[in-house]
C-alpha atoms as a PDB file:
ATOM      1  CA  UNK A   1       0.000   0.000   0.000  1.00  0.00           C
ATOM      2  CA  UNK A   2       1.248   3.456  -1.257  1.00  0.00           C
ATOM      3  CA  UNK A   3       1.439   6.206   1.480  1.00  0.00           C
ATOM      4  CA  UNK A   4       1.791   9.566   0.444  1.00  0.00           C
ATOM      5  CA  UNK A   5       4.418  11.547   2.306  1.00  0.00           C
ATOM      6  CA  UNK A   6       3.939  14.120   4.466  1.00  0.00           C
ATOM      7  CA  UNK A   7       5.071  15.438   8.057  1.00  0.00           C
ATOM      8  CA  UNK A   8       2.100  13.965   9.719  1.00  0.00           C
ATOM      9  CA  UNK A   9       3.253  10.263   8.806  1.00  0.00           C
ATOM     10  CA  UNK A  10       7.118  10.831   8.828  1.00  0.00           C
ATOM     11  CA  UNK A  11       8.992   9.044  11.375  1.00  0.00           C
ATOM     12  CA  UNK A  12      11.239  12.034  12.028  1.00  0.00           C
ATOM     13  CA  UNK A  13       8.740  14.838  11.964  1.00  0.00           C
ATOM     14  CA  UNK A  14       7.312  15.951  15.467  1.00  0.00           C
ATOM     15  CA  UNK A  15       4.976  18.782  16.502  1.00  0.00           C
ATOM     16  CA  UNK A  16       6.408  21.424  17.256  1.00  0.00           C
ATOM     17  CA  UNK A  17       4.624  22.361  20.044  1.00  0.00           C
ATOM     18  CA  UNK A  18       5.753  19.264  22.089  1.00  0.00           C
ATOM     19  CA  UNK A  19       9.304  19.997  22.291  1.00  0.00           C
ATOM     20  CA  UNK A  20      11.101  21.275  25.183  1.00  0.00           C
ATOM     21  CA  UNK A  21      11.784  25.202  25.794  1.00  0.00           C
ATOM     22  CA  UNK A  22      12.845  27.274  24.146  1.00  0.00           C
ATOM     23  CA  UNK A  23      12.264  25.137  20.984  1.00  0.00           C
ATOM     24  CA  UNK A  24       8.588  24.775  21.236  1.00  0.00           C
ATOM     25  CA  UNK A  25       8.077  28.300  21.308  1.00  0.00           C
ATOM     26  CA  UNK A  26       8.363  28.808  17.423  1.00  0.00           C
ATOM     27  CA  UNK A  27       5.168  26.416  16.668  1.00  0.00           C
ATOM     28  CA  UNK A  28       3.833  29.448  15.314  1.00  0.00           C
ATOM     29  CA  UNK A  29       6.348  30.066  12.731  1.00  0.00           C
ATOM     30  CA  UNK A  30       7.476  26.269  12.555  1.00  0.00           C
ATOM     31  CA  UNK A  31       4.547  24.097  13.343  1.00  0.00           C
ATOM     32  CA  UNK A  32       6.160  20.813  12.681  1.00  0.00           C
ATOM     33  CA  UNK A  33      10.025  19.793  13.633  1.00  0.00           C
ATOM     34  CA  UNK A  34      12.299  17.498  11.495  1.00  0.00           C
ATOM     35  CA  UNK A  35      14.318  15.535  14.160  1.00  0.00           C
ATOM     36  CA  UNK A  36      16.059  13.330  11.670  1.00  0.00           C
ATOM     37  CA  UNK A  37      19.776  14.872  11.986  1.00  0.00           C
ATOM     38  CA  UNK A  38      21.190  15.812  15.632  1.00  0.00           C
ATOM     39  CA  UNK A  39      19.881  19.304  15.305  1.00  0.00           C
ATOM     40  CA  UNK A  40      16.513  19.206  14.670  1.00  0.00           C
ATOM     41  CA  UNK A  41      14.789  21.717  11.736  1.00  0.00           C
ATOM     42  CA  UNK A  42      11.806  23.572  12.243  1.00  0.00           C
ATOM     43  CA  UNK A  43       9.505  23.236   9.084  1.00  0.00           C
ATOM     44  CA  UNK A  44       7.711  26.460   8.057  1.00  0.00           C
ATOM     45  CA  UNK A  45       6.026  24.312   5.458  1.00  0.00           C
ATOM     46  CA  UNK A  46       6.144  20.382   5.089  1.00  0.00           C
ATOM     47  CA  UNK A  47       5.801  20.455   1.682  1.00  0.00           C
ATOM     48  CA  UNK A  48       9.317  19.837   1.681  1.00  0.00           C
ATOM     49  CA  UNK A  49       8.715  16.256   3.587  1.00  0.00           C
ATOM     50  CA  UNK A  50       6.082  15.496  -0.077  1.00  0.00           C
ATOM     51  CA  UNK A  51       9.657  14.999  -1.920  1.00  0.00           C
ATOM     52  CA  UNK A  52      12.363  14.406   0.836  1.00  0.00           C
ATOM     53  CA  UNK A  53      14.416  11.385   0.260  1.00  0.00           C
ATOM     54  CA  UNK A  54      15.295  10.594   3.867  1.00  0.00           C
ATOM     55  CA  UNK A  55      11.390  10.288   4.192  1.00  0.00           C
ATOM     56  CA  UNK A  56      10.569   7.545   6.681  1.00  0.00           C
ATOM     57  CA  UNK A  57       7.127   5.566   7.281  1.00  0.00           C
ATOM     58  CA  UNK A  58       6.082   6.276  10.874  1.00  0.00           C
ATOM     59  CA  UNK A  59       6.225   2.910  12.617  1.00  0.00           C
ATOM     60  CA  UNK A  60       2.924   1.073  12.970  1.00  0.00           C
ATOM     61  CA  UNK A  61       1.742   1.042  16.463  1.00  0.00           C
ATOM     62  CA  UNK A  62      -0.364  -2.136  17.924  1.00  0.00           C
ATOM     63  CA  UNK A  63      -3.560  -1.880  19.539  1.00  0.00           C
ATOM     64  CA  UNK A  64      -4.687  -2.498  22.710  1.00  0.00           C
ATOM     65  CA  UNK A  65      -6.696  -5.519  21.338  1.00  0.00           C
ATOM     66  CA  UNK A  66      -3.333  -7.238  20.233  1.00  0.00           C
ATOM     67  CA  UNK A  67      -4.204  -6.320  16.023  1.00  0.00           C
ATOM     68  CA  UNK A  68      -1.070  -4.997  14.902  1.00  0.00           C
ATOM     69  CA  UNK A  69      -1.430  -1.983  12.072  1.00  0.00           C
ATOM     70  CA  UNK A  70      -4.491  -0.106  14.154  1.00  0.00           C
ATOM     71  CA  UNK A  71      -5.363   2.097  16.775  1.00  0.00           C
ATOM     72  CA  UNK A  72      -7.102   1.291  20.059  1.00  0.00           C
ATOM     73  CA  UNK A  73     -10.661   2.623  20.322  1.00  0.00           C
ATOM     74  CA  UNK A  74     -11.268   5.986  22.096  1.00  0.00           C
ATOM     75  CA  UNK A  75     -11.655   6.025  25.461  1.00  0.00           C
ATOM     76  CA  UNK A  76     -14.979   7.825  26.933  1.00  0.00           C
ATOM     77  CA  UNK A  77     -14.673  11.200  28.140  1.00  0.00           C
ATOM     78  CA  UNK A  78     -16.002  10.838  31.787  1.00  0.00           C
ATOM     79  CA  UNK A  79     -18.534  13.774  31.297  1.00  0.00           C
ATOM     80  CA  UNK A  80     -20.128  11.578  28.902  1.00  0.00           C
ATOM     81  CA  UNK A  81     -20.832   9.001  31.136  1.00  0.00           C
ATOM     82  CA  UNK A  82     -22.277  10.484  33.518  1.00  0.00           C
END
């Protein structure tokens, strides 16, 4: 199965946003962060990651039900249960 390439499915591309200070405060400018050499890149625009060679699949991540390849259900939010 093709996947097309993009920041959001790159194994090396984080959100900004979740970095540590002082990095995290250019999310603005830089929303998503290339980590893939030892100083990481803030992207103003990932169409650079729709051609970039050193492009890597994000790892699949198991369920909780033991299915490899998909996500675990949603949890509630406890104000809808009650």
């Amino acid at each position: 199965m093709t996947k097309t390439q993009g920041a959001g499915n790159c194994r090396w591309a984080v959100p900004t946003l979740t970095l540590e200070s002082p990095a995290w405060a250019e999310a603005d400018d830089r929303p998503w962060t290339c980590t893939r050499d030892e100083s990481p890149e803030g992207l103003e625009s990932t169409t650079a990651c729709e051609t970039c060679v050193r492009w890597e699949q994000q790892p699949e991540r198991p369920s909780a039900s033991g299915e490899g390849g998909t996500l675990p259900a949603a949890e509630p939010y406890l104000p809808d249960e009650l």
